[in-house]
C-alpha atoms as a PDB file:
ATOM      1  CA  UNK A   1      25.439 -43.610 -37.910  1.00  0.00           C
ATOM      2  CA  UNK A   2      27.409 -45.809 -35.664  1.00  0.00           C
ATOM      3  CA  UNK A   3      25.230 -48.228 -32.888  1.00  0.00           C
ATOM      4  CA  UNK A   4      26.005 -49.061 -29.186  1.00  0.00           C
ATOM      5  CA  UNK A   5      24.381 -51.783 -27.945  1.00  0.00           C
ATOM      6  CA  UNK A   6      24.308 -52.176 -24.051  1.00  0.00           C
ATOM      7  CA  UNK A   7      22.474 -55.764 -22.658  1.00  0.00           C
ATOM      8  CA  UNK A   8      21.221 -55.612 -19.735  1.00  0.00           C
ATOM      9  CA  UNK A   9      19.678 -57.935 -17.405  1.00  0.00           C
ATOM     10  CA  UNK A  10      15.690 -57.391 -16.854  1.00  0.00           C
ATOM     11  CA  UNK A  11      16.583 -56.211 -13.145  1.00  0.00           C
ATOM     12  CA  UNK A  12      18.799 -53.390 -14.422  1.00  0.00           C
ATOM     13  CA  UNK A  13      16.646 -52.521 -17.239  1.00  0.00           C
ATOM     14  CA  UNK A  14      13.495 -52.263 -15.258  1.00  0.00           C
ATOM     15  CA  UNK A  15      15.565 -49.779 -13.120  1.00  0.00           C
ATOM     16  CA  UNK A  16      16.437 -47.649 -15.776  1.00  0.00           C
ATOM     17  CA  UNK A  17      12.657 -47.879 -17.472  1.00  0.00           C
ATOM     18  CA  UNK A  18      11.541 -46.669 -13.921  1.00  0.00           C
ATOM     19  CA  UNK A  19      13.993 -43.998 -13.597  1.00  0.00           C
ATOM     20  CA  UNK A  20      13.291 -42.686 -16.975  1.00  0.00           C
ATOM     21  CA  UNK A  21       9.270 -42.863 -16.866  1.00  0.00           C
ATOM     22  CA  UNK A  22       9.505 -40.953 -13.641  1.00  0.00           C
ATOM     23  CA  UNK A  23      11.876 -38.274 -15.369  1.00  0.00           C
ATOM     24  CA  UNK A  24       9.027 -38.299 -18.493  1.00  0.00           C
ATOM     25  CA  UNK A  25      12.216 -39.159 -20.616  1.00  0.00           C
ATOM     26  CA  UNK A  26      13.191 -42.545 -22.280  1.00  0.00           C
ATOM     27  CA  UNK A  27      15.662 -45.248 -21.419  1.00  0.00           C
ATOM     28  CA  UNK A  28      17.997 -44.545 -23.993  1.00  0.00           C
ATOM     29  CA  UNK A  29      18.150 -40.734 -23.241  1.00  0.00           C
ATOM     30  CA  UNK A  30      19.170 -42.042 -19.528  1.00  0.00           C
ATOM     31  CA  UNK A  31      21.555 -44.244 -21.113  1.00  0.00           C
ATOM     32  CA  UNK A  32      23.095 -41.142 -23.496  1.00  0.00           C
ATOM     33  CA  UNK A  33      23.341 -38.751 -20.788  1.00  0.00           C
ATOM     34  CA  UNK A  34      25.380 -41.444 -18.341  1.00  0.00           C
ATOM     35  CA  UNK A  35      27.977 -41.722 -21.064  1.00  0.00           C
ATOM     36  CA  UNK A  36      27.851 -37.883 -21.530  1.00  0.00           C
ATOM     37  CA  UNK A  37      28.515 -37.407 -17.841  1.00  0.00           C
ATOM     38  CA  UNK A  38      31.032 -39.860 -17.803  1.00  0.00           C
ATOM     39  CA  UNK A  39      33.087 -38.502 -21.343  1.00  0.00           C
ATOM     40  CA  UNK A  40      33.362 -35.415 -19.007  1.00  0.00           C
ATOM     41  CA  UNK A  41      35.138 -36.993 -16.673  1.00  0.00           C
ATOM     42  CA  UNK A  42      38.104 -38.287 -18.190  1.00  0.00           C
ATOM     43  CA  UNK A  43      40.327 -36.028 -16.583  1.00  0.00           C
ATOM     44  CA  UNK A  44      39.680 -38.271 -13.255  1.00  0.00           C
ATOM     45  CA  UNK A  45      43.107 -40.408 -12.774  1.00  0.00           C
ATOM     46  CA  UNK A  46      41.107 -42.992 -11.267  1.00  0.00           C
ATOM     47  CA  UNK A  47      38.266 -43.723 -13.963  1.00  0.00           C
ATOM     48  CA  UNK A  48      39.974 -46.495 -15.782  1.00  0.00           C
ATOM     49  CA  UNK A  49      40.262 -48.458 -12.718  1.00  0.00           C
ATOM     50  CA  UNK A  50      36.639 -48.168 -12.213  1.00  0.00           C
ATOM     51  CA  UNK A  51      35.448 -48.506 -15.702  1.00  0.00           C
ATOM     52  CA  UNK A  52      37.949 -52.206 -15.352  1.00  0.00           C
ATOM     53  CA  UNK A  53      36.357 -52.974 -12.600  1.00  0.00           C
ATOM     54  CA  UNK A  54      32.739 -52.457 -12.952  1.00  0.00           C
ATOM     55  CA  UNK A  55      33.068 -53.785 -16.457  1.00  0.00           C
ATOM     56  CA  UNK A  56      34.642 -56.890 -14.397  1.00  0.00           C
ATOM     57  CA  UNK A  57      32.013 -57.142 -11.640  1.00  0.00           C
ATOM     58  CA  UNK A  58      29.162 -57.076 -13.994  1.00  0.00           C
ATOM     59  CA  UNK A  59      29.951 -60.602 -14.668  1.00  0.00           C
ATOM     60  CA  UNK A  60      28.581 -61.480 -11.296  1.00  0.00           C
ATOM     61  CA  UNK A  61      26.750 -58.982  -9.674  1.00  0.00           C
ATOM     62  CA  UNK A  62      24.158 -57.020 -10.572  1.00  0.00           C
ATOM     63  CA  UNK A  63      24.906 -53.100 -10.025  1.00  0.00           C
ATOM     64  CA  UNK A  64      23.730 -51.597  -6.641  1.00  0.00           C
ATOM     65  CA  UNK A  65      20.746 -49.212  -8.719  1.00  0.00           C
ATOM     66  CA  UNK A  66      19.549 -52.783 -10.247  1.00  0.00           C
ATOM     67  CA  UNK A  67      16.076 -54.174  -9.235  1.00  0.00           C
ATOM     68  CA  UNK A  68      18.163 -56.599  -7.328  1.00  0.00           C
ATOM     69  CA  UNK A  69      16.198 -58.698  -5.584  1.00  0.00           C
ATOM     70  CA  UNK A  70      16.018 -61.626  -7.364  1.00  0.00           C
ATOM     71  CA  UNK A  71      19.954 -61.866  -7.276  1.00  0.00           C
ATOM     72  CA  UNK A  72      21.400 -65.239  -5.704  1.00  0.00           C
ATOM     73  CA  UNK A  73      22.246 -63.830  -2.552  1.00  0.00           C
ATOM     74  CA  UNK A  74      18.687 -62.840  -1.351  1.00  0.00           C
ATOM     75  CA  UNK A  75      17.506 -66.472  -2.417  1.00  0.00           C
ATOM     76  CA  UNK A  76      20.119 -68.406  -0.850  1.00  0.00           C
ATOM     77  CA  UNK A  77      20.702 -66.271   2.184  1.00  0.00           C
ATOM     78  CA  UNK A  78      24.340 -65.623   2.125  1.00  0.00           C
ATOM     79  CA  UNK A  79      25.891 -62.138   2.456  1.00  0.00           C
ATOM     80  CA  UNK A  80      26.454 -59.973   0.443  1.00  0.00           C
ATOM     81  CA  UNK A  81      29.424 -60.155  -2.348  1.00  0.00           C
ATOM     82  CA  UNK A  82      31.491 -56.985  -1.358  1.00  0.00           C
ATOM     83  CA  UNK A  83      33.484 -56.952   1.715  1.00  0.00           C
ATOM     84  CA  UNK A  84      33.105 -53.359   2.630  1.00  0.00           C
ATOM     85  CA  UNK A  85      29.812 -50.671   1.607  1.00  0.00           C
ATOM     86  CA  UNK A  86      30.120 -48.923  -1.678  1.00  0.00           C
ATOM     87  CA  UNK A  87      31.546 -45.472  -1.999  1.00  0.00           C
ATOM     88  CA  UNK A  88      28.341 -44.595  -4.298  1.00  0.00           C
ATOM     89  CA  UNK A  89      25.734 -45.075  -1.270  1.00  0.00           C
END
């Protein structure tokens, strides 16, 4: 059987631990049913700009349902990376 690997930082994996122990399921089950939802969505035009750019933006920032707190920004003060709120929030 083919393998998908997905690394994640400790902040985003603690997320997903948390999210799954409260749903009495397991990470990867979380994990499987995101990439179900999102195979069902294909037919949205605008899903491989956002696949490019989140795949992009995980180079730097830590997703906004990551345990985020020990990002850069809160240590050093500054603002925040993105220039106007997310559309997900």
């Amino acid at each position: 059987m083919p393998t998908l690997k997905i690394h994640l930082e400790h902040a985003e994996y603690d997320a997903v631990e948390r999210f799954a122990s409260g749903l009495n399921t397991t990470p990867e089950a979380v994990a499987y049913c995101a990439l179900n939802r999102l195979m069902l969505d294909t037919h949205n035009p605008g899903l491989p700009e956002e696949i490019a750019q989140t795949w992009e933006a995980h180079r730097e920032n830590l997703p906004l349902w990551s345990d985020s707190a020990g990002g850069p920004h809160g240590y050093e003060g500054k603002a925040d990376s993105e220039p106007t709120p997310s559309k997900y929030l």
